[in-house]
N, C-alpha and C. Protein backbone atom coordinates (compact mmCIF):
# COMPACT_ATOMS: atom_id res chain seq x y z
N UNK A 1 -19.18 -9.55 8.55
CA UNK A 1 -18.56 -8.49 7.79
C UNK A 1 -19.03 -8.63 6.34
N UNK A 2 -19.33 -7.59 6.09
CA UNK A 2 -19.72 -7.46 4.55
C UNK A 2 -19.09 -7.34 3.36
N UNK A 3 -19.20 -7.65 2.39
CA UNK A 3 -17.83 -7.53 1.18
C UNK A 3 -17.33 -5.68 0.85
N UNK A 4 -18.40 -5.01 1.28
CA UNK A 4 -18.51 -3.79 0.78
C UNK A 4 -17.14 -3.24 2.09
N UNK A 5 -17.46 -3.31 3.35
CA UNK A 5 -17.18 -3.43 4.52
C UNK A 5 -15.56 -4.28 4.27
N UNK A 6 -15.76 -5.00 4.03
CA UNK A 6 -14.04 -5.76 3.81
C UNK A 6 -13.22 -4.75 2.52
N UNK A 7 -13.63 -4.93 1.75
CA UNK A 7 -13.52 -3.91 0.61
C UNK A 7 -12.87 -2.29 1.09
N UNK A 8 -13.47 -1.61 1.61
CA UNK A 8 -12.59 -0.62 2.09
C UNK A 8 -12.27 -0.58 3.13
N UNK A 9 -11.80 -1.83 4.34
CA UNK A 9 -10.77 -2.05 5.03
C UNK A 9 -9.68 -2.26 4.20
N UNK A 10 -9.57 -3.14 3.16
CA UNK A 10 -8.50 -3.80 2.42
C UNK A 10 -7.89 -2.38 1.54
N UNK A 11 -8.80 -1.26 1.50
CA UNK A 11 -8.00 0.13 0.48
C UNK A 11 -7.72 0.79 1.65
N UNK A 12 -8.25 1.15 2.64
CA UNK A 12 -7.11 1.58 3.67
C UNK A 12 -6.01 1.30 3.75
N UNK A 13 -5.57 -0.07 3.92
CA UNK A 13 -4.60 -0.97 4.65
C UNK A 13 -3.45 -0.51 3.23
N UNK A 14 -4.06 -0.95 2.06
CA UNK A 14 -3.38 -0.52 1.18
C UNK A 14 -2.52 0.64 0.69
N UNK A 15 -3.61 1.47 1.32
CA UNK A 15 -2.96 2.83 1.26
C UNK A 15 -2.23 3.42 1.93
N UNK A 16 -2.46 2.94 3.29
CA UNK A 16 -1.52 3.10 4.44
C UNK A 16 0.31 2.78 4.07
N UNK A 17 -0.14 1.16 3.83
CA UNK A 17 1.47 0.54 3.21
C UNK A 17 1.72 1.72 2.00
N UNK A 18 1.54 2.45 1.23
CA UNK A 18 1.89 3.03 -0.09
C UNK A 18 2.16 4.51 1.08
N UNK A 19 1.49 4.88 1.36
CA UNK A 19 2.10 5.97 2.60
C UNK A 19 3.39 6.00 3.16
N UNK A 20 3.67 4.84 4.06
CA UNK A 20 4.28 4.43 4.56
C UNK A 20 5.69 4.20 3.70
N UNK A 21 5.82 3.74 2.50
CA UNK A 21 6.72 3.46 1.75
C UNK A 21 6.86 5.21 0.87
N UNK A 22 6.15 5.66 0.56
CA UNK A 22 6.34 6.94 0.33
C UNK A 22 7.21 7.89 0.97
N UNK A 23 6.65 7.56 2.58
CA UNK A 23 7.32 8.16 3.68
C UNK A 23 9.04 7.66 3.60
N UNK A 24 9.42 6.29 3.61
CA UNK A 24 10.29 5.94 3.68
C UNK A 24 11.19 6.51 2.63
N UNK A 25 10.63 6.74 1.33
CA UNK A 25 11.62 7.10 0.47
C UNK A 25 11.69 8.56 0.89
N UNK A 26 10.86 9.61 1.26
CA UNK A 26 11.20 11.30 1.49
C UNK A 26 11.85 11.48 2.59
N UNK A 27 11.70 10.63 3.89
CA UNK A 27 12.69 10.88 4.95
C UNK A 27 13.97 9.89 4.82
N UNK A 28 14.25 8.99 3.66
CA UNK A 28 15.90 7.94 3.59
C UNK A 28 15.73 7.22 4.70
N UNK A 29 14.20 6.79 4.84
CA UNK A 29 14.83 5.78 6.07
C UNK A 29 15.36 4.67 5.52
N UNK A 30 16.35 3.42 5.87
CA UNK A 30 16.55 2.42 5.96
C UNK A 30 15.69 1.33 6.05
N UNK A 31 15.67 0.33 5.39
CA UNK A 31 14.96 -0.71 5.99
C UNK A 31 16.03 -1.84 5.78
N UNK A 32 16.51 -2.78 6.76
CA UNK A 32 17.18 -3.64 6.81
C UNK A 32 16.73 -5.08 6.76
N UNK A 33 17.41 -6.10 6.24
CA UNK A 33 16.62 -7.55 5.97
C UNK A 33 17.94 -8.33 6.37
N UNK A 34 18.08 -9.00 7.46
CA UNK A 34 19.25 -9.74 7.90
C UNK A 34 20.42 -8.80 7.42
N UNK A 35 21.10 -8.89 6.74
CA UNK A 35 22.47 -8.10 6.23
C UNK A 35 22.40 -7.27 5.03
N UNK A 36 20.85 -7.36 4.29
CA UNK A 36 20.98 -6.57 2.75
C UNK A 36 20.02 -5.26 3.27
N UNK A 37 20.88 -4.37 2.49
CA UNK A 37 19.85 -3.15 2.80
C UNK A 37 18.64 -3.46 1.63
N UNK A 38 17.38 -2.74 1.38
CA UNK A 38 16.27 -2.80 0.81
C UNK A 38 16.54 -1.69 0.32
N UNK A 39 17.10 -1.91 -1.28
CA UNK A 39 16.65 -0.62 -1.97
C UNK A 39 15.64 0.35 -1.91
N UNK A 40 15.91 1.50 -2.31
CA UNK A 40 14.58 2.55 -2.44
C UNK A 40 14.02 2.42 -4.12
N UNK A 41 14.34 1.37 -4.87
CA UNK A 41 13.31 1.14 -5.84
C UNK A 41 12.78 0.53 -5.72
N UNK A 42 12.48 -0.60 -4.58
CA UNK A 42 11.54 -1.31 -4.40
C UNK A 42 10.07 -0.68 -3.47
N UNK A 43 10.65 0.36 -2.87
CA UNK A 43 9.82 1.19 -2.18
C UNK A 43 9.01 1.72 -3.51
N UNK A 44 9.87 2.24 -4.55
CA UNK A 44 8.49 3.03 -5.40
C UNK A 44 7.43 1.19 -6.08
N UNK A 45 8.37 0.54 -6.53
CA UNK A 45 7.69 -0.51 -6.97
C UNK A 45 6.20 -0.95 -5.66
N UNK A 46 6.74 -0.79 -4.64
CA UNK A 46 5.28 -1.11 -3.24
C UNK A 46 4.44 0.03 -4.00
N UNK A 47 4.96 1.35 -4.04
CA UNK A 47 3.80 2.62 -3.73
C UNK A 47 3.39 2.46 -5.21
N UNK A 48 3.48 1.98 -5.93
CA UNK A 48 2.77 1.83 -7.35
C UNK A 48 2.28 0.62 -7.42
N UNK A 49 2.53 -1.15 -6.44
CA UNK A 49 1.55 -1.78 -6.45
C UNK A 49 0.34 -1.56 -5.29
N UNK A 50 0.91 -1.21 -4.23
CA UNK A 50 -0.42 -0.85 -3.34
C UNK A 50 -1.42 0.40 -3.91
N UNK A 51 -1.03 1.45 -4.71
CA UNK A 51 -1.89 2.57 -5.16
C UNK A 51 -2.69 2.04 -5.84
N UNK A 52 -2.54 1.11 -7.18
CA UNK A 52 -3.54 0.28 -7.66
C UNK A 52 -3.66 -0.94 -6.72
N UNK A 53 -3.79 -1.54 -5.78
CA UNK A 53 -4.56 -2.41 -5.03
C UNK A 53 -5.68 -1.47 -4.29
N UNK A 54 -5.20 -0.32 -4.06
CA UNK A 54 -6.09 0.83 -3.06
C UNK A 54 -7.09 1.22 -4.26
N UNK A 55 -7.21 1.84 -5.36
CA UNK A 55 -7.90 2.24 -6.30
C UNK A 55 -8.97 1.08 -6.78
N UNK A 56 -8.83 -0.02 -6.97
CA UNK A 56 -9.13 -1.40 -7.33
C UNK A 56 -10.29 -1.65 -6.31
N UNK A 57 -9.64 -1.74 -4.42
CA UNK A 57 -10.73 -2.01 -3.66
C UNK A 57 -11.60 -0.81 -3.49
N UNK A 58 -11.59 0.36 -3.59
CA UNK A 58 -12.18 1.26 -3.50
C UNK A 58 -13.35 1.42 -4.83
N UNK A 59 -12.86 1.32 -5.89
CA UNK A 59 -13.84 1.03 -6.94
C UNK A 59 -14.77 0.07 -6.63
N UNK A 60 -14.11 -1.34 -6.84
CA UNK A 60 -15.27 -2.56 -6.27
C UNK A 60 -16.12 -1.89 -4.85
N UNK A 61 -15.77 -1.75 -3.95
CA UNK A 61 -17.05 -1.03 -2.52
C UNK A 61 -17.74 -0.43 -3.41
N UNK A 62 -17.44 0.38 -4.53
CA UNK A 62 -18.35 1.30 -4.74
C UNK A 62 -19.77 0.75 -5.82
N UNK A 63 -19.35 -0.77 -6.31
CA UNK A 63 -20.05 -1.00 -7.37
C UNK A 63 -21.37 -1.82 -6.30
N UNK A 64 -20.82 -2.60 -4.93
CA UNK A 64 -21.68 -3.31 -4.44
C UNK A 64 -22.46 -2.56 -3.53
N UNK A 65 -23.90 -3.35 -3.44
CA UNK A 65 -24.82 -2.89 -2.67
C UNK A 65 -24.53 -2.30 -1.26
């Protein structure tokens, strides 16, 4: 596997999770952790660190050969 090749597997994956947490906050789903519910500000805190992890690997693929 190639770095370029790892590189935008890793901004998919990223973007997917920031999707996914996006999703969670427009449909109120729940997410439960033993007995504490998981706020929905930690959902925007994911979709604003995975959007820059996704932007980040997508730049780097683009600089390498």
């Amino acid at each position: 596997m190639t770095e370029k090749l790892y590189l935008i597997i890793s901004g998919v994956i990223f973007a997917l999770i920031g999707l996914l947490h996006l999703l969670r906050i427009i449909f109120q789903w729940p997410a439960i952790v033993g007995a504490w519910t998981v706020p929905f500000v930690l959902s925007v805190g994911a979709i604003i660190i995975a959007g820059i992890l996704t932007v980040w690997a997508f730049r780097l693929s683009r600089t390498l050969v």
